[in-house]
N, C-alpha and C. Protein backbone atom coordinates (compact mmCIF):
# COMPACT_ATOMS: atom_id res chain seq x y z
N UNK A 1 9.77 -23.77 -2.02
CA UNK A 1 8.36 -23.50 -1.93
C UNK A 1 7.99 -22.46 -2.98
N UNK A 2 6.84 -22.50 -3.66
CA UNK A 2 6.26 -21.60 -4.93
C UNK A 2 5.17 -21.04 -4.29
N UNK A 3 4.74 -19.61 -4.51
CA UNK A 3 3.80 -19.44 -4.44
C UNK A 3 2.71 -18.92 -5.53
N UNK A 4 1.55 -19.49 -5.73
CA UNK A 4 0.85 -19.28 -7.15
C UNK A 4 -0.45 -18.22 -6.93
N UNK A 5 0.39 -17.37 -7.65
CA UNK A 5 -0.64 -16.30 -7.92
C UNK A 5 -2.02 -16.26 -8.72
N UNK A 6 -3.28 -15.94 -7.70
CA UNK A 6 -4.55 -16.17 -8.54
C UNK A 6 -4.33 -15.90 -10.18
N UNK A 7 -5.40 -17.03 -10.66
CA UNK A 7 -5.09 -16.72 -12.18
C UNK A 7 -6.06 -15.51 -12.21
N UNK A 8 -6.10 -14.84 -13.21
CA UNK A 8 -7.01 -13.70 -13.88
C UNK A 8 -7.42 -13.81 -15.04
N UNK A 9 -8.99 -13.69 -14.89
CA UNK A 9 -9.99 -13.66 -16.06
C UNK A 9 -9.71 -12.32 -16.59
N UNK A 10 -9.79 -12.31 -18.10
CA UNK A 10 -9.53 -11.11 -18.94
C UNK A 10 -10.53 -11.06 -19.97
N UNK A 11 -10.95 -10.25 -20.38
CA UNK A 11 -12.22 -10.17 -21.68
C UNK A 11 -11.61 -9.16 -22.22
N UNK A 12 -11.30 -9.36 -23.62
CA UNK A 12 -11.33 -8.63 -24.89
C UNK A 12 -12.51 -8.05 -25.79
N UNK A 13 -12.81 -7.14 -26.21
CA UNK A 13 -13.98 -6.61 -26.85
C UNK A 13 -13.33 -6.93 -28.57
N UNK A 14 -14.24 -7.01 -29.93
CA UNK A 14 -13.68 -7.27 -31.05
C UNK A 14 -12.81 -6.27 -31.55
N UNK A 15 -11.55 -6.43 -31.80
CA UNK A 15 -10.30 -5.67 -32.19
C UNK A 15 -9.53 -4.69 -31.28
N UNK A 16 -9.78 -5.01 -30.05
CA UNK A 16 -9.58 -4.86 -28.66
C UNK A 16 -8.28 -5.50 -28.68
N UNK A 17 -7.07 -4.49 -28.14
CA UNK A 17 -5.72 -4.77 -27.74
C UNK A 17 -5.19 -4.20 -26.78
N UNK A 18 -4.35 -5.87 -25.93
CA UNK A 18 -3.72 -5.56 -24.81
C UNK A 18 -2.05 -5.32 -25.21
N UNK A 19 -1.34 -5.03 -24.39
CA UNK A 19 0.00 -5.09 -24.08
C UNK A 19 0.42 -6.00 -22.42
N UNK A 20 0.73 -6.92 -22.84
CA UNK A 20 1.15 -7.84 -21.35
C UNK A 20 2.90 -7.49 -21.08
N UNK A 21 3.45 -7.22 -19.92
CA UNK A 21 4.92 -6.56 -19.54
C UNK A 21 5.53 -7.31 -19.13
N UNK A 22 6.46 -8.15 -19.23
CA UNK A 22 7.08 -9.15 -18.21
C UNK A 22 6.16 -10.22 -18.10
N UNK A 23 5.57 -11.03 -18.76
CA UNK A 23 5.07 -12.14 -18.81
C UNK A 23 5.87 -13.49 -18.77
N UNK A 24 6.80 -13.62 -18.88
CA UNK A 24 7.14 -14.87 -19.54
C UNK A 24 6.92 -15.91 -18.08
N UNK A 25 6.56 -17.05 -19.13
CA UNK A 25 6.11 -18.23 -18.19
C UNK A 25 4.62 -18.18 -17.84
N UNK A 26 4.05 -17.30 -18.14
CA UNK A 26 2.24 -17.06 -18.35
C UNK A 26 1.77 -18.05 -19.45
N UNK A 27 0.64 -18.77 -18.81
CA UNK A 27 -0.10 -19.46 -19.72
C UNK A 27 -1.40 -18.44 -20.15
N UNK A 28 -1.37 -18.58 -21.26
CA UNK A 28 -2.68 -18.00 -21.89
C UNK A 28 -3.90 -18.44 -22.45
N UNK A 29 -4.71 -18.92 -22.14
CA UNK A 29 -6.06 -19.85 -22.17
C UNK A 29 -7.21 -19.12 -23.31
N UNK A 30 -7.40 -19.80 -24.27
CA UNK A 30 -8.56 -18.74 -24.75
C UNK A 30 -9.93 -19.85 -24.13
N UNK A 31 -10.77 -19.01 -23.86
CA UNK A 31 -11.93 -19.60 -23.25
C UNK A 31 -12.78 -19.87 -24.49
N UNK A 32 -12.92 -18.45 -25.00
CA UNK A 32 -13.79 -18.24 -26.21
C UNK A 32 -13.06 -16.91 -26.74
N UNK A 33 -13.71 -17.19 -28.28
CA UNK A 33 -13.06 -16.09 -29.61
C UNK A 33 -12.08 -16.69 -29.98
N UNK A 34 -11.12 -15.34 -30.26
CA UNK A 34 -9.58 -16.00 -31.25
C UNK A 34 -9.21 -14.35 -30.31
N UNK A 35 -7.85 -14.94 -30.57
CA UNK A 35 -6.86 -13.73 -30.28
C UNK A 35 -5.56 -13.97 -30.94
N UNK A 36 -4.79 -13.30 -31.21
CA UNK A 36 -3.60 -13.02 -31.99
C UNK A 36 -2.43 -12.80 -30.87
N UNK A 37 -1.44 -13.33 -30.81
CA UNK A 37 -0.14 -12.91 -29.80
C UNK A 37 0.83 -12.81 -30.67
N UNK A 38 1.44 -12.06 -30.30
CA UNK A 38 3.04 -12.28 -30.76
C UNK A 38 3.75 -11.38 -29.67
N UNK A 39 5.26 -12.21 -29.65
CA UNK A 39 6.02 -11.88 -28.56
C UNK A 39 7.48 -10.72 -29.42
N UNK A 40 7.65 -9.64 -28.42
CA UNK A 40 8.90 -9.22 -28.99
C UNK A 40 10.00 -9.86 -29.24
N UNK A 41 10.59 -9.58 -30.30
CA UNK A 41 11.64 -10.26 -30.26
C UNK A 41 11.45 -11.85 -31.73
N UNK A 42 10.01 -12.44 -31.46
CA UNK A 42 9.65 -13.26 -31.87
C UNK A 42 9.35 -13.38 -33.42
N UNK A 43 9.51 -13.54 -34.39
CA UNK A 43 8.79 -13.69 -36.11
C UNK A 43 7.25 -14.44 -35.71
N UNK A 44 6.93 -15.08 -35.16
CA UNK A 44 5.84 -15.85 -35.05
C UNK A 44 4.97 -15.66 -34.60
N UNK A 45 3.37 -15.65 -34.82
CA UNK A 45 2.39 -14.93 -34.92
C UNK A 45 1.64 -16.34 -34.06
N UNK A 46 1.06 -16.26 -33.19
CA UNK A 46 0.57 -17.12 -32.23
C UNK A 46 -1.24 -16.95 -32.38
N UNK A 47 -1.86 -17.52 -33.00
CA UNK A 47 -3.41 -17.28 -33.05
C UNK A 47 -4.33 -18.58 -32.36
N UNK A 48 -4.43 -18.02 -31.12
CA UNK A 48 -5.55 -18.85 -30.31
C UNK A 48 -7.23 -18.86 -30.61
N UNK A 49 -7.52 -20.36 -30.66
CA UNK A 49 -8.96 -20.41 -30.61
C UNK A 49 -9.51 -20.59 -29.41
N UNK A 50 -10.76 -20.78 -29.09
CA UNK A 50 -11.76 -21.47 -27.71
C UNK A 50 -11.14 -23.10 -27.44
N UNK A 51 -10.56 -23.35 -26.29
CA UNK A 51 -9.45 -24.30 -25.99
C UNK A 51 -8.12 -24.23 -26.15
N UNK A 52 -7.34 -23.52 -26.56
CA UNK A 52 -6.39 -23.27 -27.06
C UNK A 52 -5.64 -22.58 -26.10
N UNK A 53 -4.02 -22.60 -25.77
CA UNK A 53 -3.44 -22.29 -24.68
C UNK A 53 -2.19 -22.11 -25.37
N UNK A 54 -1.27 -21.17 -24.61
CA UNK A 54 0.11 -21.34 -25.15
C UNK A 54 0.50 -20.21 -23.58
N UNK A 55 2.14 -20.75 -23.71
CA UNK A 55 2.86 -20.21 -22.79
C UNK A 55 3.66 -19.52 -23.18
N UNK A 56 3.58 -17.98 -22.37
CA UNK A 56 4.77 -16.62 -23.02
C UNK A 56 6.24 -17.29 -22.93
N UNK A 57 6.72 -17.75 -23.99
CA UNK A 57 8.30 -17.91 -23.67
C UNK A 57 9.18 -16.79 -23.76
N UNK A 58 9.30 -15.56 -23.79
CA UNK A 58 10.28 -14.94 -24.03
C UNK A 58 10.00 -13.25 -23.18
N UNK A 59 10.80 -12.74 -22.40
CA UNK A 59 11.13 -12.13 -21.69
C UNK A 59 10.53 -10.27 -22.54
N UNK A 60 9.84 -9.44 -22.48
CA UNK A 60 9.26 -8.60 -23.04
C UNK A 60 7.84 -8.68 -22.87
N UNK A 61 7.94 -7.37 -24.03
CA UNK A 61 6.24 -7.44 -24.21
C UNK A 61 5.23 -8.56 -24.94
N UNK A 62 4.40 -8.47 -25.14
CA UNK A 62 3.23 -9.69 -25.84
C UNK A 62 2.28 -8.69 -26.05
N UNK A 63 2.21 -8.90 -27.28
CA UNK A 63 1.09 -7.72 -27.89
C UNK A 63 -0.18 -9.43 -27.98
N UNK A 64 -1.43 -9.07 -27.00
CA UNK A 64 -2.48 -9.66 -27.74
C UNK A 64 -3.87 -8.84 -27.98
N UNK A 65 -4.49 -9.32 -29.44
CA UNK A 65 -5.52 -8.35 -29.89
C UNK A 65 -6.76 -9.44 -30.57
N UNK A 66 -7.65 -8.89 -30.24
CA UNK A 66 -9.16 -9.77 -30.29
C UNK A 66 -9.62 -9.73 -31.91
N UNK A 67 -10.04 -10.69 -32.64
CA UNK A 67 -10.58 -10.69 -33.59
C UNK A 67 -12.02 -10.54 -33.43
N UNK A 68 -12.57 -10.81 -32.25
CA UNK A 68 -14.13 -10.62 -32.11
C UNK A 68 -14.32 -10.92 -30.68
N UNK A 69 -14.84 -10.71 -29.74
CA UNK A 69 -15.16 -10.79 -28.37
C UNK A 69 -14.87 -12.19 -27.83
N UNK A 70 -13.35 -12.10 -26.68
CA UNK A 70 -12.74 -12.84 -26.22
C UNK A 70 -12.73 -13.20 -24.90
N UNK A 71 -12.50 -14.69 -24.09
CA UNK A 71 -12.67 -14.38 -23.15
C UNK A 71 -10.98 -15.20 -22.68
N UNK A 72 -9.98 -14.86 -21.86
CA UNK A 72 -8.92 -15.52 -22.02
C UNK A 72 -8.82 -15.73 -19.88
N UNK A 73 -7.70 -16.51 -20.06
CA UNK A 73 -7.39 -17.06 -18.77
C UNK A 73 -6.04 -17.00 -18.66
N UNK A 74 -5.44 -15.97 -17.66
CA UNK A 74 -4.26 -15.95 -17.53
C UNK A 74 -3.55 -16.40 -16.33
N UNK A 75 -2.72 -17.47 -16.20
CA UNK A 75 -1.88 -18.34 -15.39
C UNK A 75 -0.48 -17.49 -15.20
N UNK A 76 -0.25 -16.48 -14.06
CA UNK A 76 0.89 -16.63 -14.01
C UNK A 76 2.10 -17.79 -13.29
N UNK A 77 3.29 -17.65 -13.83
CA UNK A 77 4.05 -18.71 -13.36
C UNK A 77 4.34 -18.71 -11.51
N UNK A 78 4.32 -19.28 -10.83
CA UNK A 78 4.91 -19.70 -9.72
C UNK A 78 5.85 -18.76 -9.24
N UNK A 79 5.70 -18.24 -8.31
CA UNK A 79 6.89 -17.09 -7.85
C UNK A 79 7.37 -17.99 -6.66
N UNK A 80 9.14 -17.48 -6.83
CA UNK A 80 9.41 -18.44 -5.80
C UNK A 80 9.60 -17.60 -4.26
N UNK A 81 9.64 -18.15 -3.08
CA UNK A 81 9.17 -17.54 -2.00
C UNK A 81 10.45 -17.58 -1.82
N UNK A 82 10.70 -16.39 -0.64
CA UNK A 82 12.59 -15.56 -0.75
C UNK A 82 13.08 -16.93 0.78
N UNK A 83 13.63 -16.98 0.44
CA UNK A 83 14.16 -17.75 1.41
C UNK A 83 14.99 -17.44 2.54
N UNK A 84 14.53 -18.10 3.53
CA UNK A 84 14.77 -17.61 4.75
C UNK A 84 16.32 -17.10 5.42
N UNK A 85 17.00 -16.40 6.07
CA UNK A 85 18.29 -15.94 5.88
C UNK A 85 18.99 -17.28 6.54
N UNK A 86 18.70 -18.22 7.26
CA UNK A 86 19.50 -19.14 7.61
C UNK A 86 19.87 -19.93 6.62
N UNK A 87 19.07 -20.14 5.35
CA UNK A 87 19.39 -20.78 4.33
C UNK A 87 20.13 -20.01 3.49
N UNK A 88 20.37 -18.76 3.43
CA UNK A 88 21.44 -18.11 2.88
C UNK A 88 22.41 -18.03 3.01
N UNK A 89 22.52 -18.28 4.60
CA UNK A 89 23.91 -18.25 5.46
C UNK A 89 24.61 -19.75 5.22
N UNK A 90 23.46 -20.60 5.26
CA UNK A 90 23.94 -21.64 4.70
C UNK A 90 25.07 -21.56 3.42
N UNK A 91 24.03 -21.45 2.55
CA UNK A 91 25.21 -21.30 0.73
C UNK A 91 26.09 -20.60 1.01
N UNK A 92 26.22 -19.38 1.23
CA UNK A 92 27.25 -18.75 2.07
C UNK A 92 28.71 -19.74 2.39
N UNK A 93 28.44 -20.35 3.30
CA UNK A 93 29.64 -21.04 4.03
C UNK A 93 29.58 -22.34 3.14
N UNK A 94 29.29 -22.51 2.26
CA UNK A 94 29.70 -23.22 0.75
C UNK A 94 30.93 -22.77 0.08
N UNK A 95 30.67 -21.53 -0.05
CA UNK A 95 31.87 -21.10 -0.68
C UNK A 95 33.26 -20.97 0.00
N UNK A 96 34.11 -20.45 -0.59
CA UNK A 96 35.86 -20.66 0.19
C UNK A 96 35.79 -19.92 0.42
N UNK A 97 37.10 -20.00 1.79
CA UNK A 97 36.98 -18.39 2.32
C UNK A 97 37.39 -17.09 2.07
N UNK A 98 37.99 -17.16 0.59
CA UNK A 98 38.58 -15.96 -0.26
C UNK A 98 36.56 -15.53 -0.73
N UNK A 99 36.16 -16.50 -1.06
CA UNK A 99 35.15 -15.42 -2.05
C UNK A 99 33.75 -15.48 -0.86
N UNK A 100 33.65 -15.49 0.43
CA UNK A 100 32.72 -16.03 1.64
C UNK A 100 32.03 -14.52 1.51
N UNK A 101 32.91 -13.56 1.86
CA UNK A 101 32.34 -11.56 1.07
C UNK A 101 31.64 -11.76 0.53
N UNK A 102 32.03 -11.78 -1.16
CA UNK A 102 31.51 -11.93 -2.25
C UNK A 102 30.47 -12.63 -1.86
N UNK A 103 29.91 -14.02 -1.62
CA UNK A 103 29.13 -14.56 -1.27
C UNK A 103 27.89 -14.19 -0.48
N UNK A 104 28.13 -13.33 0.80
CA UNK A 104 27.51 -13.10 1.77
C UNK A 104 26.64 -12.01 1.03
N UNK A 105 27.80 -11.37 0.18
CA UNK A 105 27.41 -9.88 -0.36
C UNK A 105 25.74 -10.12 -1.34
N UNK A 106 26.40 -10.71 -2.03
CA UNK A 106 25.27 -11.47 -3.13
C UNK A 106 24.21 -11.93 -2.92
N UNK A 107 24.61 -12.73 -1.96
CA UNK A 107 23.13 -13.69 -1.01
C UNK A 107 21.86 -13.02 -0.41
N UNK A 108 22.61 -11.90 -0.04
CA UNK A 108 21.97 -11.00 0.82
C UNK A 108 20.88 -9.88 -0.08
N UNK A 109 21.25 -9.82 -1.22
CA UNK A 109 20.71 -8.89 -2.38
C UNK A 109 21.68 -7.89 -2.60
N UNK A 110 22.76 -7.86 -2.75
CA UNK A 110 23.19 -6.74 -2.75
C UNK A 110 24.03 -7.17 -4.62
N UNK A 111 24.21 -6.11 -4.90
CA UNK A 111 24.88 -6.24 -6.83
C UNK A 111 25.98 -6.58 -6.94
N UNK A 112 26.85 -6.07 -7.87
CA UNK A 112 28.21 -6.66 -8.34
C UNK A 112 28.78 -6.41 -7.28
N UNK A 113 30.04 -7.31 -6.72
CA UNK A 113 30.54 -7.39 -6.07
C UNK A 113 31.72 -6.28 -6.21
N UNK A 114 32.39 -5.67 -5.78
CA UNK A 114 33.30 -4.59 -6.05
C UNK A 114 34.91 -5.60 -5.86
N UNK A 115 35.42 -4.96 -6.73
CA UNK A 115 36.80 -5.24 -7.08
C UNK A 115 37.81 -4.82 -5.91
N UNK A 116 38.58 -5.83 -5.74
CA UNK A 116 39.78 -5.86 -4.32
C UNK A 116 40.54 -5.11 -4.94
């Protein structure tokens, strides 16, 4: 099961810049104007018009900045809903019974497993 987080209307003023944190998997909609993206990490300079959409692929920041008064639409991706502990317990007893610990440990949220 996903759950989808309202999208959010955003307006840019002309030469108006955001910083977006952890985006990836965000669709970005320009309604109206142009805007400029580029992703860390990325060489490629992403320039949206009015219709124009693209999706954050890459894990960081996203610098976007307005060439003249913008109006954009932001889609975040689908968060997935935590699943219930019987279905954990489930995967759990998937595994053998040397690593079932390890397993339980993990499932549960807990970090690296510690060394025997």
């Amino acid at each position: 099961m996903s759950i989808h987080p309202p999208p959010q209307l955003l307006s840019l003023q002309r030469y108006e810049a955001r910083i977006l944190e952890d985006a990836v998997g965000t669709l970005v909609a320009c309604l109206s104007g142009c805007v400029w993206l580029t992703q860390h990490g990325d060489s490629r300079d992403i320039i949206l018009h009015a219709g124009d959409s693209f999706r954050i692929e890459r894990p960081g920041c996203v610098v976007m900045a307005a060439g003249r008064p913008t109006r954009l639409h932001l889609v975040a991706p689908p968060a997935e809903a935590p699943r219930p502990a019987r279905a954990r317990a489930w995967w759990a007893r998937l595994f053998s019974p040397r690593w079932h610990a390890a397993a339980r440990h993990l499932m549960q949220g807990g970090g690296a497993v510690p060394d025997r």
